[in-house]
C-alpha atoms as a PDB file:
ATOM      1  CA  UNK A   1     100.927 112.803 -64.462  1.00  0.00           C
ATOM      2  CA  UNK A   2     100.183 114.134 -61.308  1.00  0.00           C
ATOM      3  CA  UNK A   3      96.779 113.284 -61.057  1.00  0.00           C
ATOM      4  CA  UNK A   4      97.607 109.421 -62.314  1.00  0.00           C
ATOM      5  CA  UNK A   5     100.294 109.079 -59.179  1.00  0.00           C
ATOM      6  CA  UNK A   6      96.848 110.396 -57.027  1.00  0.00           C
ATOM      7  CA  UNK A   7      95.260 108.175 -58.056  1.00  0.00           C
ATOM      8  CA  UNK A   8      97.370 105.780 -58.137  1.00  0.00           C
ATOM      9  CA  UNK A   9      98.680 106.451 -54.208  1.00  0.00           C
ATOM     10  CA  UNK A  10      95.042 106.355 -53.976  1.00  0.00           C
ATOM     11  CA  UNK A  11      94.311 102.880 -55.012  1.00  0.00           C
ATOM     12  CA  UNK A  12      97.413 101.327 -53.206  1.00  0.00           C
ATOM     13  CA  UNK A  13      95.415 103.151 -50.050  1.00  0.00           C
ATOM     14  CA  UNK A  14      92.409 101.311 -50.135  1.00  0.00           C
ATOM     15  CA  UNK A  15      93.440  97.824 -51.021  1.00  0.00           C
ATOM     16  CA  UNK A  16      95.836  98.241 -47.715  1.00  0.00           C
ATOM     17  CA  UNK A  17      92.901  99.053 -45.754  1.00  0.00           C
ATOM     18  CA  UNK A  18      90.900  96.140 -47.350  1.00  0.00           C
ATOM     19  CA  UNK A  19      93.788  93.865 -46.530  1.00  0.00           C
ATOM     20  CA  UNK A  20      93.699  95.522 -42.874  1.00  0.00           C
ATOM     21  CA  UNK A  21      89.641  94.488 -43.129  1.00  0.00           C
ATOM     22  CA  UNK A  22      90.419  91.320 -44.316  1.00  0.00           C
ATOM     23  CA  UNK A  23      93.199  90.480 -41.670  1.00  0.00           C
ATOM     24  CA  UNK A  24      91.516  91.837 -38.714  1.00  0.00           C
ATOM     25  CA  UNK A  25      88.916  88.702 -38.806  1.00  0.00           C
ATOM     26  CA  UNK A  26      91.716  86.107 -39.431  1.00  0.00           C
ATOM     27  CA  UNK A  27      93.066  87.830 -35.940  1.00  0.00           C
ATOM     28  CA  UNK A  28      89.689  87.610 -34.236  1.00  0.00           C
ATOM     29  CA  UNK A  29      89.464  84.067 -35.078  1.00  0.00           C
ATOM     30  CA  UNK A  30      91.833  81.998 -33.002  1.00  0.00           C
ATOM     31  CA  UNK A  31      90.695  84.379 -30.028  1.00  0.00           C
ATOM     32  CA  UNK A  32      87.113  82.267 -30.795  1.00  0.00           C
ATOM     33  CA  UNK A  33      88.431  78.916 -31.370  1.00  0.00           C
ATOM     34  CA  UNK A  34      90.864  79.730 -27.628  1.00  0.00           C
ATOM     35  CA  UNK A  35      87.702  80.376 -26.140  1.00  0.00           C
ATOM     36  CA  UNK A  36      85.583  77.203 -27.737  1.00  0.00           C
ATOM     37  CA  UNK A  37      88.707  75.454 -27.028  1.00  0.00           C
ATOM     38  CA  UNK A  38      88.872  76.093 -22.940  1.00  0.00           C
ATOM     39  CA  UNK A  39      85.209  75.440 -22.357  1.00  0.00           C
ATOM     40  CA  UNK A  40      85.751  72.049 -24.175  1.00  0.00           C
ATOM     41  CA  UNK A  41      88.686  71.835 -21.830  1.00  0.00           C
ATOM     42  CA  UNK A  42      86.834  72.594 -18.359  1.00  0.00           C
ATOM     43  CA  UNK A  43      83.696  70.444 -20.145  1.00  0.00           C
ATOM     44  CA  UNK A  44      85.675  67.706 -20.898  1.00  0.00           C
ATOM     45  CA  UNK A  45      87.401  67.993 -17.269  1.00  0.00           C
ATOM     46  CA  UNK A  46      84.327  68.595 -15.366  1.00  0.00           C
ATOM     47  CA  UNK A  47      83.189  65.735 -16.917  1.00  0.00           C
ATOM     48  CA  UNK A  48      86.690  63.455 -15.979  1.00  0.00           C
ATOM     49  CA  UNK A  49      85.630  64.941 -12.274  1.00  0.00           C
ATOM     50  CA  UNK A  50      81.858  63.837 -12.659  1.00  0.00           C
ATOM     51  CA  UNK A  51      83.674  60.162 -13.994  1.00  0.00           C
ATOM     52  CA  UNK A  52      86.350  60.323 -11.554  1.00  0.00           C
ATOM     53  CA  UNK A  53      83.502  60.927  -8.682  1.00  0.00           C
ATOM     54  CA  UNK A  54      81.336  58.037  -9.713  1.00  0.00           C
ATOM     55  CA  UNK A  55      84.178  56.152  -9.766  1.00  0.00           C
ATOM     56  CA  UNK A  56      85.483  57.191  -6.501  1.00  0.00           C
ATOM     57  CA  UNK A  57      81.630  56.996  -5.229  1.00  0.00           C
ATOM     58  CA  UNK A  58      81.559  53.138  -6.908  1.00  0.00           C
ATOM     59  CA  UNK A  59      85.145  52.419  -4.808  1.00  0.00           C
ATOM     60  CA  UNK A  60      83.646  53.780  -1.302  1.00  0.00           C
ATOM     61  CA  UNK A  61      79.862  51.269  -2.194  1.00  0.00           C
ATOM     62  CA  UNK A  62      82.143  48.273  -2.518  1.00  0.00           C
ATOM     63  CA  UNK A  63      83.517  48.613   1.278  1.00  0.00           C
ATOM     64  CA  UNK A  64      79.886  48.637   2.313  1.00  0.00           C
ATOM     65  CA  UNK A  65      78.701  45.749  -0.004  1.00  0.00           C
ATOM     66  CA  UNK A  66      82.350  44.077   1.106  1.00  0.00           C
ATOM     67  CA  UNK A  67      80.927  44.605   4.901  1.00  0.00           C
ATOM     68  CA  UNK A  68      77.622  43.263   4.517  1.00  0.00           C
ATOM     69  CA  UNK A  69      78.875  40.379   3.213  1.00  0.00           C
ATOM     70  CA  UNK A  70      81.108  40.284   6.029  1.00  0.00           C
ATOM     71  CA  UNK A  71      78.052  40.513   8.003  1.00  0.00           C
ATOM     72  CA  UNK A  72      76.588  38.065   6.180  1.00  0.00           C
ATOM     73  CA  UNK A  73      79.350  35.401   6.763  1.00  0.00           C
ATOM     74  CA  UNK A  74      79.875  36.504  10.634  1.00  0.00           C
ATOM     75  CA  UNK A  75      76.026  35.733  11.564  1.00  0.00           C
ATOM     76  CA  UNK A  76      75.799  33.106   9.121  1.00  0.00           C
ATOM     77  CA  UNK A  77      78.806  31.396  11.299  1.00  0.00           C
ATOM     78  CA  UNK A  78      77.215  32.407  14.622  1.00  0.00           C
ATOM     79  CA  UNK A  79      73.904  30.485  13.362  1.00  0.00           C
ATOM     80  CA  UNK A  80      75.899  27.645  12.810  1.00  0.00           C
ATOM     81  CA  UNK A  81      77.363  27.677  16.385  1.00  0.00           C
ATOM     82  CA  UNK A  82      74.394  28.221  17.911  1.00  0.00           C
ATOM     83  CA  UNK A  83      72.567  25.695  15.817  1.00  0.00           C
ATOM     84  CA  UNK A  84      74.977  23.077  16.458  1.00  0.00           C
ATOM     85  CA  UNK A  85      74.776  23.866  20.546  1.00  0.00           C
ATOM     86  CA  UNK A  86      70.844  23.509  20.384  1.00  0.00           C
ATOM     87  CA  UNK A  87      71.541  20.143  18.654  1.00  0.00           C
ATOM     88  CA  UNK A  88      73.981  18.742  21.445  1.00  0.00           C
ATOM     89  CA  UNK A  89      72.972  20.264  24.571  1.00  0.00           C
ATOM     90  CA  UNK A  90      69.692  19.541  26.566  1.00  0.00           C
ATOM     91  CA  UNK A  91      66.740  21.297  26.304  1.00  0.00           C
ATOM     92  CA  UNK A  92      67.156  23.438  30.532  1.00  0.00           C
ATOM     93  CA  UNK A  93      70.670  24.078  28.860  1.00  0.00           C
ATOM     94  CA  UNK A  94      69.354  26.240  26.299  1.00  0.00           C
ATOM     95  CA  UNK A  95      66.573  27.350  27.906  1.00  0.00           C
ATOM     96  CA  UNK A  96      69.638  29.073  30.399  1.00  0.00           C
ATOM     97  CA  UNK A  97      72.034  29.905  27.327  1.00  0.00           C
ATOM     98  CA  UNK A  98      69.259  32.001  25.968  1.00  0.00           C
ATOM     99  CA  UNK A  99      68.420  33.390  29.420  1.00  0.00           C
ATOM    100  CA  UNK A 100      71.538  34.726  29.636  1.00  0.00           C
ATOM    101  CA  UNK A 101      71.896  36.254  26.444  1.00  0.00           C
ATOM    102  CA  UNK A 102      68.459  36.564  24.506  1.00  0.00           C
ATOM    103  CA  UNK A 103      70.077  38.287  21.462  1.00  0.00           C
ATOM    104  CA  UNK A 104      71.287  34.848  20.714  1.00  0.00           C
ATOM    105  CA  UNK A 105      67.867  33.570  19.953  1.00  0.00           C
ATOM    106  CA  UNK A 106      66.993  36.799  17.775  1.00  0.00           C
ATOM    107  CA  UNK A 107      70.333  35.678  16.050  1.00  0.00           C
ATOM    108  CA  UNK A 108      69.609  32.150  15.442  1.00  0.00           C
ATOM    109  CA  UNK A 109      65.834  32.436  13.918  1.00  0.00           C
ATOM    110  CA  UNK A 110      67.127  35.521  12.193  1.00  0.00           C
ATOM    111  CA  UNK A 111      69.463  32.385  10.079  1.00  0.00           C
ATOM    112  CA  UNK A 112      67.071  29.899  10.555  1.00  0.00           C
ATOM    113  CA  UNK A 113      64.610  32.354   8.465  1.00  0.00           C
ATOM    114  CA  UNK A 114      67.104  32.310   5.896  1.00  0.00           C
ATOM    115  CA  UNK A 115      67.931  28.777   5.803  1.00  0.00           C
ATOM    116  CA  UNK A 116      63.724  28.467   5.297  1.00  0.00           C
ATOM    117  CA  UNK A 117      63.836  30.969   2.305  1.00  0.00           C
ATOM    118  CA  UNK A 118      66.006  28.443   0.803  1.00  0.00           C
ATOM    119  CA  UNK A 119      63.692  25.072   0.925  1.00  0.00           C
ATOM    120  CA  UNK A 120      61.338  24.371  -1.840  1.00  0.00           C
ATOM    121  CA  UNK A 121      59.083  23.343   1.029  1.00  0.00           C
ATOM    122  CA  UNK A 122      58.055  24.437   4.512  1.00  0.00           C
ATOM    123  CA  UNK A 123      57.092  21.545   6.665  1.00  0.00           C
ATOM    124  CA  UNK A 124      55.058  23.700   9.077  1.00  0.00           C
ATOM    125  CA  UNK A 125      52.519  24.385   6.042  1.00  0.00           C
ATOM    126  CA  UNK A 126      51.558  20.607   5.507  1.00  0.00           C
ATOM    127  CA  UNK A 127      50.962  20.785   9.508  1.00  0.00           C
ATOM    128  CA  UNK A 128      48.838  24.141   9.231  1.00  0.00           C
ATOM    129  CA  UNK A 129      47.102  22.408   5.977  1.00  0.00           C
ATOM    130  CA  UNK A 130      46.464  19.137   8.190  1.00  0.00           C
ATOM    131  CA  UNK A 131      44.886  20.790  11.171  1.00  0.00           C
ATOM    132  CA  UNK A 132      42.797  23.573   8.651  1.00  0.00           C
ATOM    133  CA  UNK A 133      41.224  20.061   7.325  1.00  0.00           C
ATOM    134  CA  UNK A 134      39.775  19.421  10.632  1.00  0.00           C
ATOM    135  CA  UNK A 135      37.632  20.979  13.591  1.00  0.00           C
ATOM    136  CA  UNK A 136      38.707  24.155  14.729  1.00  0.00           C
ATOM    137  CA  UNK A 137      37.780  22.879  18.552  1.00  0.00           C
ATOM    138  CA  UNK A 138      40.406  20.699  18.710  1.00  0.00           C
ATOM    139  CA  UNK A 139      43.248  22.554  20.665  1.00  0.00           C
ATOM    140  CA  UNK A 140      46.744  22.326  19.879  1.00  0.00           C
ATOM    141  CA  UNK A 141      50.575  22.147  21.722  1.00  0.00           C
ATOM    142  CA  UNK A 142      52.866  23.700  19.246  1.00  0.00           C
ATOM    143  CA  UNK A 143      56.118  22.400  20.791  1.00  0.00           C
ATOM    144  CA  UNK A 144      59.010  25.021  19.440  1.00  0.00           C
ATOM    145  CA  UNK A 145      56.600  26.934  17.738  1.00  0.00           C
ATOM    146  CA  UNK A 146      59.523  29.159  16.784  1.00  0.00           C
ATOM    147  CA  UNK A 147      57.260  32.490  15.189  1.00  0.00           C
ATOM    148  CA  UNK A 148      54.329  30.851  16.123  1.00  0.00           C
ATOM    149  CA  UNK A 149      52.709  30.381  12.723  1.00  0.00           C
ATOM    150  CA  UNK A 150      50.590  27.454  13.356  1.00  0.00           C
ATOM    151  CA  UNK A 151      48.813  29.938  15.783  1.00  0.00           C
ATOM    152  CA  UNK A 152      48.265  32.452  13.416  1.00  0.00           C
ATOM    153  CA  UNK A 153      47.296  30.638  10.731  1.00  0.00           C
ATOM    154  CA  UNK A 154      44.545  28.655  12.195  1.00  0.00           C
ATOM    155  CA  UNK A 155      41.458  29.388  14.508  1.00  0.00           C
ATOM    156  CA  UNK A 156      42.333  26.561  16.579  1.00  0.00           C
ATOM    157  CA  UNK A 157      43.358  27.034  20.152  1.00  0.00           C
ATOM    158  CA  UNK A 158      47.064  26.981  20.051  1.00  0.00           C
ATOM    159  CA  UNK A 159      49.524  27.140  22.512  1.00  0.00           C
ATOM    160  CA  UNK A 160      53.098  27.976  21.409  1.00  0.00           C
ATOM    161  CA  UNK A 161      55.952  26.891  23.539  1.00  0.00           C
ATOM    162  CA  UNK A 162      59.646  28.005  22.598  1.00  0.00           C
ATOM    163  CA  UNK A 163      63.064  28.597  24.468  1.00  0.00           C
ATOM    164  CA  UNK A 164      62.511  32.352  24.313  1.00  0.00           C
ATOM    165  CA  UNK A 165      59.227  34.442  24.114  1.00  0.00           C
ATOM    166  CA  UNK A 166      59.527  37.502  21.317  1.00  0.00           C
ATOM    167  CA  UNK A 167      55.577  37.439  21.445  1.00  0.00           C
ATOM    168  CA  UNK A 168      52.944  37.266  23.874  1.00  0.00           C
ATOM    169  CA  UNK A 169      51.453  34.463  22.833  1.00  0.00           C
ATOM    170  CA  UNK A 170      54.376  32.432  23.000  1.00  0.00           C
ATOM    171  CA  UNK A 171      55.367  30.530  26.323  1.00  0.00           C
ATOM    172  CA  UNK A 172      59.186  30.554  27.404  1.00  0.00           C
ATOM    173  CA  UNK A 173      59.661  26.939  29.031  1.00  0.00           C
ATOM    174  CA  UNK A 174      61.853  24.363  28.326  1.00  0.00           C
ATOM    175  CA  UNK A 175      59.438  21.626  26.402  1.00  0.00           C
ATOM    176  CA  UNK A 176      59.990  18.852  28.250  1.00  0.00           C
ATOM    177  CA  UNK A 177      58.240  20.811  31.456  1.00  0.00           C
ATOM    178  CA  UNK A 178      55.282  23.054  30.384  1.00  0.00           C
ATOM    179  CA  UNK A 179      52.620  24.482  32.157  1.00  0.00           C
ATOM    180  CA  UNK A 180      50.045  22.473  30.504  1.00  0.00           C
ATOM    181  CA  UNK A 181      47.918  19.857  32.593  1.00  0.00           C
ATOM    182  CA  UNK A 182      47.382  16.163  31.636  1.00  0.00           C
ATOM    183  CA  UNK A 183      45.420  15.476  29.234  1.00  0.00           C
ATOM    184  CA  UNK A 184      44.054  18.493  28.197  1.00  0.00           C
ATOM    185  CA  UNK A 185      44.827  19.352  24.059  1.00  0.00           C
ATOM    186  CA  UNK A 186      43.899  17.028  21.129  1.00  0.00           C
ATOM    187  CA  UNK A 187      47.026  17.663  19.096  1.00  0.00           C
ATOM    188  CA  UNK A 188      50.616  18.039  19.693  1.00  0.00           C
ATOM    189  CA  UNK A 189      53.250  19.482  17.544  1.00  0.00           C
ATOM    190  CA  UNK A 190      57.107  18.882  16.853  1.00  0.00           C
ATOM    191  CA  UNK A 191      58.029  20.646  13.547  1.00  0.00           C
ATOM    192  CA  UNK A 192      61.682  20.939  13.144  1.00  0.00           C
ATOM    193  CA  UNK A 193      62.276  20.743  16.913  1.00  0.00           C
ATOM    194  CA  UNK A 194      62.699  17.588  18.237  1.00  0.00           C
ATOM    195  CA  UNK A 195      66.687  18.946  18.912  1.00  0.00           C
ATOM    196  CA  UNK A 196      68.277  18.401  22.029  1.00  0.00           C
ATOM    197  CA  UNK A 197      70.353  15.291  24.008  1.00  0.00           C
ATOM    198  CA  UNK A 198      66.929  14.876  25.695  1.00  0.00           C
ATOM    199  CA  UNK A 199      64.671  15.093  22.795  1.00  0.00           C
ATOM    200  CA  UNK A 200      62.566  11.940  23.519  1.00  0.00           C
ATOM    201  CA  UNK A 201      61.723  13.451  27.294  1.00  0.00           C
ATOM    202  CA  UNK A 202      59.546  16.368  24.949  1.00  0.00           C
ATOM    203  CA  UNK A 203      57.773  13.470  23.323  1.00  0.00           C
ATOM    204  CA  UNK A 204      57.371  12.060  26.977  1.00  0.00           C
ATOM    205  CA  UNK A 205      55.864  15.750  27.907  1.00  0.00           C
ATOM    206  CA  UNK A 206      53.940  15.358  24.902  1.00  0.00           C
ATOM    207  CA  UNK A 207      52.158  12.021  25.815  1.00  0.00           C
ATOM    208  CA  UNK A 208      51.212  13.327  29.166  1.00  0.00           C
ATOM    209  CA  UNK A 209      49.245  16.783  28.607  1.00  0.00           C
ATOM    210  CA  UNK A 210      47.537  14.758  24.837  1.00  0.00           C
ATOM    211  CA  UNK A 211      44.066  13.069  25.512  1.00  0.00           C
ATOM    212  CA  UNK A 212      43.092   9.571  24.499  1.00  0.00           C
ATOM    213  CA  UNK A 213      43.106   9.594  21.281  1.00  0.00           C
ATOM    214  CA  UNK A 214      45.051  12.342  20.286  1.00  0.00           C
ATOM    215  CA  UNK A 215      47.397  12.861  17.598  1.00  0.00           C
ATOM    216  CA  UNK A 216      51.002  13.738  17.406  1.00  0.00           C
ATOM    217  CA  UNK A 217      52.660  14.900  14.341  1.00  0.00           C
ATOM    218  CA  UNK A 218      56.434  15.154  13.697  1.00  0.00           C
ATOM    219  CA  UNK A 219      57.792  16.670  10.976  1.00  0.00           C
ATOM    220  CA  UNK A 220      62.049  16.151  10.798  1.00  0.00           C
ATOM    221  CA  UNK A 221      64.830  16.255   8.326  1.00  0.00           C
ATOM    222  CA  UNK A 222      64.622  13.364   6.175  1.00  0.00           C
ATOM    223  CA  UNK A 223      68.913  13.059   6.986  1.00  0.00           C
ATOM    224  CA  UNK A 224      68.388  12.373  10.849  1.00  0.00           C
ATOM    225  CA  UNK A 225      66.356   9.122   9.913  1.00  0.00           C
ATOM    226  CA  UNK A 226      68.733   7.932   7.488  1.00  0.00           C
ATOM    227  CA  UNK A 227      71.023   4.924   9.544  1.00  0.00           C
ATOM    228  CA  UNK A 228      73.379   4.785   6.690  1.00  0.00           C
ATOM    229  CA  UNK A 229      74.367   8.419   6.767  1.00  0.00           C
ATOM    230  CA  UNK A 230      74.771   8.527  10.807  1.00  0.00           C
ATOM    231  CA  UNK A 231      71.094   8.811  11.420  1.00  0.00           C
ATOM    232  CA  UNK A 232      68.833   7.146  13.581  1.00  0.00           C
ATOM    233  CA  UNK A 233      67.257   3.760  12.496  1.00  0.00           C
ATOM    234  CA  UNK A 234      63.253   4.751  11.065  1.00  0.00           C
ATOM    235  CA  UNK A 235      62.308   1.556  12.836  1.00  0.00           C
ATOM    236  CA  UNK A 236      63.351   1.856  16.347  1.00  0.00           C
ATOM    237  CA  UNK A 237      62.050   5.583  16.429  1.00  0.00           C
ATOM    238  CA  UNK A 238      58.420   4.160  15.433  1.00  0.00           C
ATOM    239  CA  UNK A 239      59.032   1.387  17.798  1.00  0.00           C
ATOM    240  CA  UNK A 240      59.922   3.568  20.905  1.00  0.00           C
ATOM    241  CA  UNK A 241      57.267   5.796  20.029  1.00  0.00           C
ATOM    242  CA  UNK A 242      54.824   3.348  20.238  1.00  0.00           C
ATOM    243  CA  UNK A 243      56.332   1.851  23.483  1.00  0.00           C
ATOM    244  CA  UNK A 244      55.726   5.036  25.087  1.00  0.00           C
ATOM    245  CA  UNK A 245      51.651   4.663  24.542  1.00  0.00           C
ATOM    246  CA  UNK A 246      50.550   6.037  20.624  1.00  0.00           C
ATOM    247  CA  UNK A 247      49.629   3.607  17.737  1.00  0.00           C
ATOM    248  CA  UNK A 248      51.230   4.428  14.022  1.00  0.00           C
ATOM    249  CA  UNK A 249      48.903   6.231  11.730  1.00  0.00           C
ATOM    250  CA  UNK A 250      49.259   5.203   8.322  1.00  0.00           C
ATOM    251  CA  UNK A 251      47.024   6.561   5.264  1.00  0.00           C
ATOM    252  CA  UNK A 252      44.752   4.244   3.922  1.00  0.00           C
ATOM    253  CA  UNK A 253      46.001   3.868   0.418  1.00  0.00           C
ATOM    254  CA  UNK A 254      49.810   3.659   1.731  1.00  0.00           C
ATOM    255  CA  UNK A 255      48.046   0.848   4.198  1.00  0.00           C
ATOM    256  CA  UNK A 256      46.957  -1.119   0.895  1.00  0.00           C
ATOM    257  CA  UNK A 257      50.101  -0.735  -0.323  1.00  0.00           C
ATOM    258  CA  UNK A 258      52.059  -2.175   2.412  1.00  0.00           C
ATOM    259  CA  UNK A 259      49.809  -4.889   2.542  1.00  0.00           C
ATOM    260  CA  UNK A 260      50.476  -5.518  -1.346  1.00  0.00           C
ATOM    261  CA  UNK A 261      54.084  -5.218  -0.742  1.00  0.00           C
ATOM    262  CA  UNK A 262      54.903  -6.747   2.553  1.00  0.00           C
ATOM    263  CA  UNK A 263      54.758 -10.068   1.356  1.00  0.00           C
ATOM    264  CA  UNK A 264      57.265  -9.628  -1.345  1.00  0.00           C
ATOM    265  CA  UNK A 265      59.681  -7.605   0.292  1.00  0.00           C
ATOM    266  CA  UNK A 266      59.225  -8.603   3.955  1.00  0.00           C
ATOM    267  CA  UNK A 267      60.200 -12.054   3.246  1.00  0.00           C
ATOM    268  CA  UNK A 268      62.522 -12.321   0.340  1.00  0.00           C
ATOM    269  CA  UNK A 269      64.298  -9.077   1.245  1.00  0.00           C
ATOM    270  CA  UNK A 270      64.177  -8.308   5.126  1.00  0.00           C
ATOM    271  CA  UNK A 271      66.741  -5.799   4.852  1.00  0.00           C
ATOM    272  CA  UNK A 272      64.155  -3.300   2.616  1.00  0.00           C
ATOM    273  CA  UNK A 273      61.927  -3.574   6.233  1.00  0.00           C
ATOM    274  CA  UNK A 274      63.652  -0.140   7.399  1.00  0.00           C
ATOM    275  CA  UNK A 275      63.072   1.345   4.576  1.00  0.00           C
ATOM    276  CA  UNK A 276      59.725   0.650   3.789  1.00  0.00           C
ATOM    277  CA  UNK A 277      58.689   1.145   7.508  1.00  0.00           C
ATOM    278  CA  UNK A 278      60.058   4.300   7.291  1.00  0.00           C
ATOM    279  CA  UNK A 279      57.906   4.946   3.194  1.00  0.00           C
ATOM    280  CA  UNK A 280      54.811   4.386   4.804  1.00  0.00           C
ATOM    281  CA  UNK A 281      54.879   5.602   7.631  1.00  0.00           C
ATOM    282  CA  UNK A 282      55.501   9.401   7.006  1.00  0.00           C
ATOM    283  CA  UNK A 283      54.249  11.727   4.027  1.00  0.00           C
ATOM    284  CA  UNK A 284      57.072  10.999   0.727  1.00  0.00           C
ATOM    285  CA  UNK A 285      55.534  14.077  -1.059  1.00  0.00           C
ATOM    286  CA  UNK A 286      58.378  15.922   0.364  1.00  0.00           C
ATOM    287  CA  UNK A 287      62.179  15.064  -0.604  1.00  0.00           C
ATOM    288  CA  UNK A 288      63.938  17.005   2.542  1.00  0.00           C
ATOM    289  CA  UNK A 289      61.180  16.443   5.236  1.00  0.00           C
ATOM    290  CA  UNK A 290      59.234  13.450   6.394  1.00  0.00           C
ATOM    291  CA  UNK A 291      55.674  14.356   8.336  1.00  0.00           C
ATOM    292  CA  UNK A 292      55.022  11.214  10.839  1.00  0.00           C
ATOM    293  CA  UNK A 293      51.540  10.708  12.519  1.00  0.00           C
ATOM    294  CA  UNK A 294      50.545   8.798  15.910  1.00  0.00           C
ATOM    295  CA  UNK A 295      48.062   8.586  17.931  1.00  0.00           C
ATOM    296  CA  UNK A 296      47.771   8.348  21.689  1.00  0.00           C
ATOM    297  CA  UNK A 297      46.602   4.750  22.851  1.00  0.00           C
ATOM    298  CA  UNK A 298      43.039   4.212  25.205  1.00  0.00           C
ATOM    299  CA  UNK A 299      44.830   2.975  27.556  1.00  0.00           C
ATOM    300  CA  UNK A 300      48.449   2.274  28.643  1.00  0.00           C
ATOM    301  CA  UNK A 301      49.890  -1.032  28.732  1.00  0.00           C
ATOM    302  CA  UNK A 302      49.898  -2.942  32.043  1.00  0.00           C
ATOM    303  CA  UNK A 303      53.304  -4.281  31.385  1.00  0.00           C
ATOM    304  CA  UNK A 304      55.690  -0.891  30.939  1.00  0.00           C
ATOM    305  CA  UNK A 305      58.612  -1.614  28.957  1.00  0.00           C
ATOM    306  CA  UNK A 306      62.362   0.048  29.131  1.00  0.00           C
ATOM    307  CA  UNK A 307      62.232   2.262  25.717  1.00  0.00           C
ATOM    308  CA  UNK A 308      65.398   2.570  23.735  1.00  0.00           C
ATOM    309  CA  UNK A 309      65.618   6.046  22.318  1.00  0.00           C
ATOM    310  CA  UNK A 310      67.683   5.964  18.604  1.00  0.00           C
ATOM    311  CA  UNK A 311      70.473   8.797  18.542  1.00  0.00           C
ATOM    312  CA  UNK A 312      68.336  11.133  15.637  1.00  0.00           C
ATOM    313  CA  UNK A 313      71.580  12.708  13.575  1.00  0.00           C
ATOM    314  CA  UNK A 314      72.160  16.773  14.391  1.00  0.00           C
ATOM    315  CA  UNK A 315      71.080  18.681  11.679  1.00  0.00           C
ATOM    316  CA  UNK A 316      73.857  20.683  10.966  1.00  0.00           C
ATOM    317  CA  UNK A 317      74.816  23.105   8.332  1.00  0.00           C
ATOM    318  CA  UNK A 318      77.732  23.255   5.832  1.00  0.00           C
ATOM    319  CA  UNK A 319      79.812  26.232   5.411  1.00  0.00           C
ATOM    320  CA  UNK A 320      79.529  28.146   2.231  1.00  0.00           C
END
């Protein structure tokens, strides 16, 4: 009997320390998981502070995106200002605005570049394709040659007169007084910058230093020749134009045409005479810009007559 309650006692002994085994990992266990559990805790909140730092890092980029649009909108304004003064001041007024101040200038081409990267068309590049179709002797006035691109996109002799100089080959004058003497280039250039209260005294300037026979192109805004609109009438710009001592140059086949035409539209409708002056007279492959070509006369005309300048419209720009 003894020996059964040994063994017995016995028995009852080792299943308590296999139930002490057994326990001892169900103990150990949440220990693990509280350990697997915090470093999912400080990886899950390392990661809110990696979100919350992007976030915050996202908040401080829109104050500088905020400011360069501010930027933006400050200098776009200032072009407008300055492009509107050009437009209704004389030409020795700017030339002593930008004097004073030649930051201005760097402003205003700085917008003026970014008006250009907006047109499906540059003007300047029918002029550079014009004069790249003909000798490379002939010499050239680039009248507000603005970066001076004609000059560096042609062999020609060029000389590039602005308001300001930003490059050595440009000459700081104001265009309706340059240093050139009479008679001495073959072609003279207004592209974009006939602007001014005295604009037709540059054409004036550009008459005198042209030779017999040479050619002046203008290239404008389309909206400063439009009469209905507040623009000056097509006509009496050609006329005056010619009063001063160049001859029209119209393309042959437009020529034909206008031959064709005139006698249909001249007499049974003389109010389309404006308009179709204005068609033939200046290259239509261009909706904003219209490209117009003269030539200087032989000789002047005995009998000089009082011109009559049109008002061209300012080209001014919108807000947006």
């Amino acid at each position: 009997m003894k020996d059964e309650s040994t063994s017995s006692k016995s028995r009852k002994r080792n299943k308590n320390k296999k139930k002490q085994k057994n326990t001892k990992p169900s103990k150990e266990e949440p220990i693990e998981s509280k350990l697997k559990s915090q470093k999912d805790t400080k990886i899950n909140k390392n990661n809110k502070h990696g979100c919350s730092s992007s976030s915050a890092s996202s908040k401080r980029a829109k104050p500088s995106n905020f400011l360069d649009m501010l930027r933006e909108r400050l200098s776009g304004g200032q072009f407008r200002m300055l492009n509107e003064k050009l437009y209704t001041c004389s030409g020795q007024e700017a030339l002593d605005y930008f004097k004073e101040d030649p930051e201005m200038f760097d402003m205003y081409h700085t917008g003026y570049q970014q008006q250009m990267s907006n047109w499906p068309e540059l003007p300047v590049n029918s002029i550079i394709d014009w004069l790249l179709s003909r000798s490379s002797s002939l010499v050239v006035a680039d009248f507000g040659c603005g970066d001076a691109r004609i000059a560096k996109s042609v062999k020609n002799k060029v000389f590039s007169f602005d308001l300001v100089s930003k490059n050595p080959s440009v000459i700081a004058c104001d265009m309706s007084n340059t240093s050139l003497e009479s008679s001495s280039v073959d072609v003279a250039v207004f592209c974009l910058s006939l602007m001014g209260t005295n604009y037709s005294s540059y054409i004036k300037e550009a008459h005198r230093v042209l030779r017999p026979s040479g050619m002046l192109l203008i290239a404008e805004v389309k909206s400063r020749f439009d009469p209905n609109n507040g623009g000056g009438d097509p006509k009496d710009f050609v006329k005056a134009v010619c009063d001063l001592g160049f001859t029209s140059v119209l393309k042959v086949k437009s020529f034909v045409s206008y031959i064709l035409l005139s006698f249909f539209f001249f007499l049974r409708f003389p109010y389309m005479r404006k308009i179709l002056i204005l068609f033939f007279l200046q290259d239509v492959s261009n909706k904003m810009f219209i490209l117009l070509h003269f030539k200087k006369k032989e000789q002047l005309d005995s009998n000089q007559k009082t011109i009559k300048w049109p008002e061209l419209k300012a080209c001014l720009y919108k807000r947006r």
